[in-house]
Protein backbone atom coordinates (compact mmCIF):
# COMPACT_ATOMS: atom_id res chain seq x y z
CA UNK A 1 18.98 -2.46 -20.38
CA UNK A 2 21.86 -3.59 -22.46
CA UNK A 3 22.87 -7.12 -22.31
CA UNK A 4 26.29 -6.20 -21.18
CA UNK A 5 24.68 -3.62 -18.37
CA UNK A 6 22.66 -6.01 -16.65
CA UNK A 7 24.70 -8.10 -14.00
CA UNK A 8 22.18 -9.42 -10.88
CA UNK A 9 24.75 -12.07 -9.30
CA UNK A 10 28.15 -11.61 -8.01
CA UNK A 11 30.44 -13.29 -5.71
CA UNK A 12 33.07 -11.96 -3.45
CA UNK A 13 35.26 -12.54 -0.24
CA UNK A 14 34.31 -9.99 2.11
CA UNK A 15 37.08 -9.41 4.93
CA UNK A 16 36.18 -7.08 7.96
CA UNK A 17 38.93 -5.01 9.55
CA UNK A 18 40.65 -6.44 12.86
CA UNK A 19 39.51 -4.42 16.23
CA UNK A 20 43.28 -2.71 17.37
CA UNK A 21 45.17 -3.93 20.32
CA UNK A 22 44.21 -2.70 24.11
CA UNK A 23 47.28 -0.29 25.20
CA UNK A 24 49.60 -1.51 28.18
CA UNK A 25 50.98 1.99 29.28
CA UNK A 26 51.24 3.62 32.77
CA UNK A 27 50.89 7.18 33.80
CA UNK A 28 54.26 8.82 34.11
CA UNK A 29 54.56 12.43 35.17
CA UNK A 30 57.16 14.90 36.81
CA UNK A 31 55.19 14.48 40.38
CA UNK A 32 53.51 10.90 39.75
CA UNK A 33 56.86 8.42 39.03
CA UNK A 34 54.53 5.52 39.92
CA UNK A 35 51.24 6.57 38.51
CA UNK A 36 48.22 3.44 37.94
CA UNK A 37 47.68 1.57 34.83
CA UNK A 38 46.37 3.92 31.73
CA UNK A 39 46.48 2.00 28.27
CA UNK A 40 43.06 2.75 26.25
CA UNK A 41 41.73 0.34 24.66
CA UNK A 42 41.77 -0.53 20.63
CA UNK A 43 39.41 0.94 18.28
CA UNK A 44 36.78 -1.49 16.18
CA UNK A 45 37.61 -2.86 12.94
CA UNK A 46 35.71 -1.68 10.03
CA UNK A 47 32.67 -3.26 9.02
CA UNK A 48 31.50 -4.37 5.62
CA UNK A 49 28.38 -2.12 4.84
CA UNK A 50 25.72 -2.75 2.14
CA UNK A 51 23.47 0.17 1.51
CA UNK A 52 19.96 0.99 -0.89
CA UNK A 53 20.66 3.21 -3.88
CA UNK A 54 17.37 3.60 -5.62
CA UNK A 55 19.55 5.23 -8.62
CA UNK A 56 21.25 2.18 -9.13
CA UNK A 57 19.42 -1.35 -11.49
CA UNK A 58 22.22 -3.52 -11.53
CA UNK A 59 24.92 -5.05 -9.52
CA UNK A 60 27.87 -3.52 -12.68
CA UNK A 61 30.07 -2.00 -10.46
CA UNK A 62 30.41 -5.01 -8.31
CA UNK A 63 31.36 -7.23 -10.94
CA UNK A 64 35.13 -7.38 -10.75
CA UNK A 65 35.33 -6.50 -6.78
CA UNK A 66 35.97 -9.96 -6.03
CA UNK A 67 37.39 -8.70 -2.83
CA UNK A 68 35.85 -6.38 -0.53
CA UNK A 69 38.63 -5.15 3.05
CA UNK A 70 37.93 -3.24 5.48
CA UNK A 71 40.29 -0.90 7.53
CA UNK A 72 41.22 -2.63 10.93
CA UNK A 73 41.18 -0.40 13.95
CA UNK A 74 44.24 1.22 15.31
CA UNK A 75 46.09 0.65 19.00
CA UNK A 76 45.12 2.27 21.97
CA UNK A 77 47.24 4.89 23.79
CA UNK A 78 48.47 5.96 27.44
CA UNK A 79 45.97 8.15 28.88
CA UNK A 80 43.13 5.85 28.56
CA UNK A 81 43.08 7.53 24.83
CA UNK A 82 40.87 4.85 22.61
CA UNK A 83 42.64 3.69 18.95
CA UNK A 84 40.55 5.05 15.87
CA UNK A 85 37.96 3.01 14.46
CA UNK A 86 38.28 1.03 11.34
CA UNK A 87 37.15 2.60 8.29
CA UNK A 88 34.13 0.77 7.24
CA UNK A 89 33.92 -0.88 3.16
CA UNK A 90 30.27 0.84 1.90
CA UNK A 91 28.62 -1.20 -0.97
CA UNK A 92 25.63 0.67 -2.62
CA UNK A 93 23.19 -1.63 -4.44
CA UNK A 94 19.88 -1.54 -6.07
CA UNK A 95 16.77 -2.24 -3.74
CA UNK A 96 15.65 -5.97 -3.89
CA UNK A 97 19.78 -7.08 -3.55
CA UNK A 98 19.52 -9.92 -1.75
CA UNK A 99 22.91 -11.17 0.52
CA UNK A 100 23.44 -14.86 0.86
CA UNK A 101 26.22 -16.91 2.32
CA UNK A 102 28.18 -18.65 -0.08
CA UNK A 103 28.85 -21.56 1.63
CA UNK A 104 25.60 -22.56 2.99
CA UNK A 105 23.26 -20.82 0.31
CA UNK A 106 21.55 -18.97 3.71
CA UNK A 107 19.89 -16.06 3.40
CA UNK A 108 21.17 -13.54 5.53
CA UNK A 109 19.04 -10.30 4.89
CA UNK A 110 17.69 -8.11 1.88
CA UNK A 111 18.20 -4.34 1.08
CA UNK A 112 14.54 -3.09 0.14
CA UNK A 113 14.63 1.14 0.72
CA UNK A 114 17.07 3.64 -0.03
CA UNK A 115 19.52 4.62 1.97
CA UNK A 116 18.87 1.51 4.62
CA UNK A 117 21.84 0.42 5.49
CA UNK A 118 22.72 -3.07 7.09
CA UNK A 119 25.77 -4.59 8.35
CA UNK A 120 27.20 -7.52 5.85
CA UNK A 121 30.39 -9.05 7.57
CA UNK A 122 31.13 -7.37 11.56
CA UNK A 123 34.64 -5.58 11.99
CA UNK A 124 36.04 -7.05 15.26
CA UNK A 125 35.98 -5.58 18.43
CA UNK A 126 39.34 -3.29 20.23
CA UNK A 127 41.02 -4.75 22.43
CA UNK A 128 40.51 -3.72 26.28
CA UNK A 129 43.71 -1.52 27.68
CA UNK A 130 45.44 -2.20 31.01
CA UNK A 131 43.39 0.09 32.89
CA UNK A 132 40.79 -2.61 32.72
CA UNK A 133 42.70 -5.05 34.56
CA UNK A 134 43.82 -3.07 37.77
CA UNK A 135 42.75 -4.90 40.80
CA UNK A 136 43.45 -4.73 44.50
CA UNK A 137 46.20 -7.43 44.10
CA UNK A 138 46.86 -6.92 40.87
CA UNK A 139 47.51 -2.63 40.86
CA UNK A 140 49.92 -2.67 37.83
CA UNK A 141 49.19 -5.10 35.25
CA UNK A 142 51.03 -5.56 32.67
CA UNK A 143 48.80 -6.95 30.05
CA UNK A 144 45.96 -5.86 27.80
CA UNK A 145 44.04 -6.84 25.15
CA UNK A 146 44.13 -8.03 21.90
CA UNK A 147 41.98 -6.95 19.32
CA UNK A 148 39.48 -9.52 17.60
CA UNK A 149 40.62 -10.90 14.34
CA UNK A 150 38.29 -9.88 11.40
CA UNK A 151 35.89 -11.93 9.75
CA UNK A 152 36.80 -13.46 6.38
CA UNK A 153 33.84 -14.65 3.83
CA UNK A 154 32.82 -15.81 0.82
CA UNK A 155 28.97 -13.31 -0.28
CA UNK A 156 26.40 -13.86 -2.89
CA UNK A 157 24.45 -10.77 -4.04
CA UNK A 158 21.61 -11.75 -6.00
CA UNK A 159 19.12 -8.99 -7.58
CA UNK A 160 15.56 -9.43 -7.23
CA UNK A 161 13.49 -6.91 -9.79
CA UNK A 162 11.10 -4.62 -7.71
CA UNK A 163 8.50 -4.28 -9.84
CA UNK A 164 4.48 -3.79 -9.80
CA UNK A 165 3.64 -6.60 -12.31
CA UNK A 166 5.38 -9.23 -13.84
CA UNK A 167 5.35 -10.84 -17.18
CA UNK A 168 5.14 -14.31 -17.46
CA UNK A 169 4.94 -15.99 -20.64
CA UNK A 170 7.02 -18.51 -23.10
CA UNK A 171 9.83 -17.18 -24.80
CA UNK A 172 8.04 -14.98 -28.22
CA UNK A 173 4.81 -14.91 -26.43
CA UNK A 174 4.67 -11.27 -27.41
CA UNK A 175 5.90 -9.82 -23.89
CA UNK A 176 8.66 -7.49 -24.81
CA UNK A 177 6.40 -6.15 -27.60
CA UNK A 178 3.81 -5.65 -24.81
CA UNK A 179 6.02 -3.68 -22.65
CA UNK A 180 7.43 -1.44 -25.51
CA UNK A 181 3.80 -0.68 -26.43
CA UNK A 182 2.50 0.58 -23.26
CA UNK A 183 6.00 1.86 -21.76
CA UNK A 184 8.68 3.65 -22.84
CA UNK A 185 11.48 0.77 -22.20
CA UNK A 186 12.96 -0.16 -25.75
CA UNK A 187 13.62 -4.31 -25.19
CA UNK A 188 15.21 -6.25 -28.23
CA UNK A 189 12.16 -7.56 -30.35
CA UNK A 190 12.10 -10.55 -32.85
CA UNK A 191 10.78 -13.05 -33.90
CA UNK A 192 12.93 -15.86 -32.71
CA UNK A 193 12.85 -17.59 -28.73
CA UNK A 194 14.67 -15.71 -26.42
CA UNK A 195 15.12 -12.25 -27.50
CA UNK A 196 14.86 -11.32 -24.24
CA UNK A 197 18.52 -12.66 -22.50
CA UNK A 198 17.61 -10.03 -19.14
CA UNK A 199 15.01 -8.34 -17.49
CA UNK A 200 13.33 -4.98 -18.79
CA UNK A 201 12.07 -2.38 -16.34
CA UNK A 202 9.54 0.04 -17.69
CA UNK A 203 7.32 2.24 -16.24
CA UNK A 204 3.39 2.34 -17.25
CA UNK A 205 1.27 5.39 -17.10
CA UNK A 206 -1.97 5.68 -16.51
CA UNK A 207 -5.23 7.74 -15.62
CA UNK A 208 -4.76 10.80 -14.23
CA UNK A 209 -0.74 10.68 -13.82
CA UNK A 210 -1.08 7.12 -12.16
CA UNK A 211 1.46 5.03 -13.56
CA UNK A 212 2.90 1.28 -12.12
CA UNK A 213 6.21 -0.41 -12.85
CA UNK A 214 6.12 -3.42 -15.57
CA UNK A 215 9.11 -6.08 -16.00
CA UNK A 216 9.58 -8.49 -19.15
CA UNK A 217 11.20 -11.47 -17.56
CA UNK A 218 13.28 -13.43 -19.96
CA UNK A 219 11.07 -16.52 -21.58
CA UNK A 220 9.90 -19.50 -19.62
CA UNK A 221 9.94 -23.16 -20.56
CA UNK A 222 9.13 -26.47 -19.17
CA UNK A 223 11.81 -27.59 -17.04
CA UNK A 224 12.63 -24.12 -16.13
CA UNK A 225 12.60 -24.97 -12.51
CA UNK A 226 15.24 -27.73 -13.00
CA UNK A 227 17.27 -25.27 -15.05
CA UNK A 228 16.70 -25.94 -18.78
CA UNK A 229 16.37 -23.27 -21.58
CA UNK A 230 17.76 -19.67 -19.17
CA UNK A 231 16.90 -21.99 -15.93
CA UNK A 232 16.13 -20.32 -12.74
CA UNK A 233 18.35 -17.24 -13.25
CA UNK A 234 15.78 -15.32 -13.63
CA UNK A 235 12.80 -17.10 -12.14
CA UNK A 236 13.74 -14.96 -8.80
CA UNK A 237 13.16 -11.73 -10.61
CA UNK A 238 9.58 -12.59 -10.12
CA UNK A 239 9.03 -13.19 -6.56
CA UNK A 240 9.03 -9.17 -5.94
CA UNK A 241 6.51 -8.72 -7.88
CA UNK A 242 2.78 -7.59 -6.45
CA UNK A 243 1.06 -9.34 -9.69
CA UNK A 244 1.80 -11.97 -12.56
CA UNK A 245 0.35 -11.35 -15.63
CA UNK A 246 0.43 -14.47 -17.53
CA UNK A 247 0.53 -13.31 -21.42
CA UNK A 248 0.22 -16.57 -23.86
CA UNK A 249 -0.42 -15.83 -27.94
CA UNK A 250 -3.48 -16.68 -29.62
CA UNK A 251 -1.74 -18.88 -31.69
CA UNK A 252 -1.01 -21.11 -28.98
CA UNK A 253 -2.20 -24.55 -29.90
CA UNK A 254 -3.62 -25.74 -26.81
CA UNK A 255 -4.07 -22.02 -23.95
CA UNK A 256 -5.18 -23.96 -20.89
CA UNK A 257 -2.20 -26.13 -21.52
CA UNK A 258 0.75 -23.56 -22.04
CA UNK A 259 -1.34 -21.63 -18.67
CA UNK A 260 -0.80 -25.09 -16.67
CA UNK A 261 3.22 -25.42 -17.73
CA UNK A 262 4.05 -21.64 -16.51
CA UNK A 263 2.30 -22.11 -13.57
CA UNK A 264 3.51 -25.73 -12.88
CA UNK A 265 7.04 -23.88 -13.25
CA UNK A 266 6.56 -21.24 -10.92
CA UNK A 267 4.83 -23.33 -8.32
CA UNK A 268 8.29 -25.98 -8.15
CA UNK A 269 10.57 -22.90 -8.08
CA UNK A 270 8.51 -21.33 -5.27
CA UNK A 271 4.74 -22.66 -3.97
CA UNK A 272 4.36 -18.72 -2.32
CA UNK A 273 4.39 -17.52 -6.45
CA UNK A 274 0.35 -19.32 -6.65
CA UNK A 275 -0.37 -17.22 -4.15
CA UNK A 276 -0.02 -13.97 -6.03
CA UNK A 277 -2.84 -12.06 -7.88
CA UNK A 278 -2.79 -13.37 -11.71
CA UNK A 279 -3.96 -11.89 -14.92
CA UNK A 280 -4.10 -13.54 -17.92
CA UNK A 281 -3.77 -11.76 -21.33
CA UNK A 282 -4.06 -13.57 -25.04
CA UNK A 283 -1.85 -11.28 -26.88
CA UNK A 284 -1.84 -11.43 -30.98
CA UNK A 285 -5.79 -11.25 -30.91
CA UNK A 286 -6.47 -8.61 -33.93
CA UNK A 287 -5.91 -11.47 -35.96
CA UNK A 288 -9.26 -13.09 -34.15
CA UNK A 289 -12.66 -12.48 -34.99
CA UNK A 290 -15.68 -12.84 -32.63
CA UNK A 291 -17.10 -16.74 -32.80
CA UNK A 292 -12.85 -17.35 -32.72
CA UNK A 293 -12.78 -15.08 -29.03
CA UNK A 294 -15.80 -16.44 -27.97
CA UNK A 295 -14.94 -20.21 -28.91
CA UNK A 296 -11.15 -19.51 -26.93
CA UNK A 297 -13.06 -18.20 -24.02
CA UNK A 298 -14.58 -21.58 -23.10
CA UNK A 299 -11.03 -22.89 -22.66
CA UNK A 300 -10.05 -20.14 -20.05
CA UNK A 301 -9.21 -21.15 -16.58
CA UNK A 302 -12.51 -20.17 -14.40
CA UNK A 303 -10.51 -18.33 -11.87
CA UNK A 304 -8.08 -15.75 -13.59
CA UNK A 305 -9.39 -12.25 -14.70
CA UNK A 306 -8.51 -12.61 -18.58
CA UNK A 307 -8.60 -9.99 -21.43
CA UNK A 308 -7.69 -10.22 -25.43
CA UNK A 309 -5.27 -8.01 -26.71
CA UNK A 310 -3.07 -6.90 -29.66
CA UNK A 311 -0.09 -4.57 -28.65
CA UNK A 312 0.59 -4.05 -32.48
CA UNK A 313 -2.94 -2.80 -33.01
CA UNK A 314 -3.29 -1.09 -29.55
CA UNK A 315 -6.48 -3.47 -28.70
CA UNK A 316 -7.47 -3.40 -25.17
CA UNK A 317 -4.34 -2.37 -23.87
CA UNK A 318 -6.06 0.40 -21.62
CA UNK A 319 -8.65 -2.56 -20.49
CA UNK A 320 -5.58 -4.38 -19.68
CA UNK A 321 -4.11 -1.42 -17.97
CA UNK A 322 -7.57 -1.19 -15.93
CA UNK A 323 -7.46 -4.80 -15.07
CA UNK A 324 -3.93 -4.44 -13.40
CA UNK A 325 -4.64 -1.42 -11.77
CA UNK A 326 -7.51 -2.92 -9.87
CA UNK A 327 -5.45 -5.96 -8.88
CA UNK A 328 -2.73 -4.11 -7.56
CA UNK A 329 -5.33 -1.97 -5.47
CA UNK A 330 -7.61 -4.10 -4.37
């Protein structure tokens, strides 16, 4: 995913289209000079549409829509004929888009399979035609109607990655490396924090043409939760994820430590991210030798399924791949 590619927040003013006026009309013909009240009624504004597009990663093509109209519906006619509908404004976005209101920072729904289809901002309704309004004293009125107005907002669509398993780790703990190793995603690798400025999808395969979804989720630090280093952007990418694997270097100089910062960090973004499955991998161990593994291992949290690996050297990657598999299964 290029840096330039990957857009997962956008803001726009989302307008419905106003339902059409009820008709005031009254049957005329040759034989019938006096005939009752017969104005349809107005058609319904267009609606503002989002629907799932499982082709689609990123919210791109919304970018520079910063506002989104819909049609409004047309008049009704004599003849109790009903105005046309509104033509209703379809946005496709990737599964896990999330709508919010602007204003009040409420969720209002989420778009998780393709094709579903949900209603973002409600065209108004047509106006009701004079024919409605005949009564026993009242045989030829001579008022219908009006259309609703349409509804005029201000949207956040935020992208949540769907993704199996989730990397979690500080920035240059080795997860981008990890995920070009075992996947076929190509992130930017180096040496320096942050290489990794937005999420990387990439798909895993496994035993008999099993295979899981991975994401690399930029670097976190302390603080992250308040907003410092790349803040909370992309903290949410991680809440659609079935498993965290927590990946911290060898080199670390104090594990149990840099384990108790990420998850202090995800538990004051969101206390329902403890409650996910958790792996923990020391990445960078071919440069360890046995009493080193076995000496580390006395400093591992009791009650996370750990493994050493290397994704230079290809150590235990398919042990890792075994361990996730199970967690996502079980």
């Amino acid at each position: 995913m290029a840096d330039s590619n990957f857009i997962d927040y956008v803001k726009f003013c989302s307008r419905s289209g106003a339902g059409g006026a009820g008709s005031v009309h009254f049957r005329r013909e040759k034989h019938v000079p006096k005939g009752g009240p017969d104005g349809g009624d107005g058609g319904r504004g267009g609606h503002i549409i989002l629907r799932g597009n499982s082709q689609l990663w990123t919210l791109l093509h919304l970018k520079y829509k910063k506002h989104v109209i819909a049609d409004s519906g047309k008049g009704g006619e004599g003849g109790k004929r009903t105005g046309a509908d509104g033509r209703d404004a379809i946005l496709e976005v990737p599964l896990g888009t999330v709508a919010k209101d602007a204003e009040t920072g409420e969720k209002r729904f989420e778009i998780t399979q393709d094709g579903q289809e949900v209603v973002l901002t409600r065209g108004g309704r047509g106006g009701l035609g004079n024919d409605h309004f005949k009564t026993a004293t009242n045989q030829a009125p001579h008022f219908a109607q009006p259309g609703e107005p349409g509804i005029e907002e201000w949207i956040i669509l935020e992208l949540k990655l769907l993704a199996d398993v989730g990397l979690v780790g500080f920035p240059n703990a080795g997860k981008s490396t990890l995920l070009s190793s075992i996947s076929a995603a190509r992130p930017e690798i180096g040496d320096y924090p942050f290489t990794t400025l937005v999420p990387n999808l990439g798909v895993v395969s496994y035993r008999d043409d099993k295979s899981f979804v991975m994401a690399d989720i930029p670097g976190i630090i302390e603080g992250a939760a308040e907003g410092k280093g790349l803040g909370i952007r992309f903290l949410r990418h991680i809440e659609r994820n079935s498993i965290l694997l927590f990946l911290i270097p060898a080199d670390a100089p104090d594990l149990k430590d840099q384990y108790r910062i990420l998850l202090g960090e995800l538990g004051k973004y969101n206390p329902e991210l403890l409650d996910k499955k958790r792996i923990l991998a020391i990445s960078k161990s071919d440069m360890l030798d046995e009493d080193l593994i076995n000496e580390m291992e006395q400093e591992i949290p009791k009650d996370i399924p750990y493994v050493f690996i290397s994704s230079v050297s290809q150590y235990n990657l398919e042990k890792l791949k075994d361990l996730i598999w199970q967690a996502i299964h079980s």
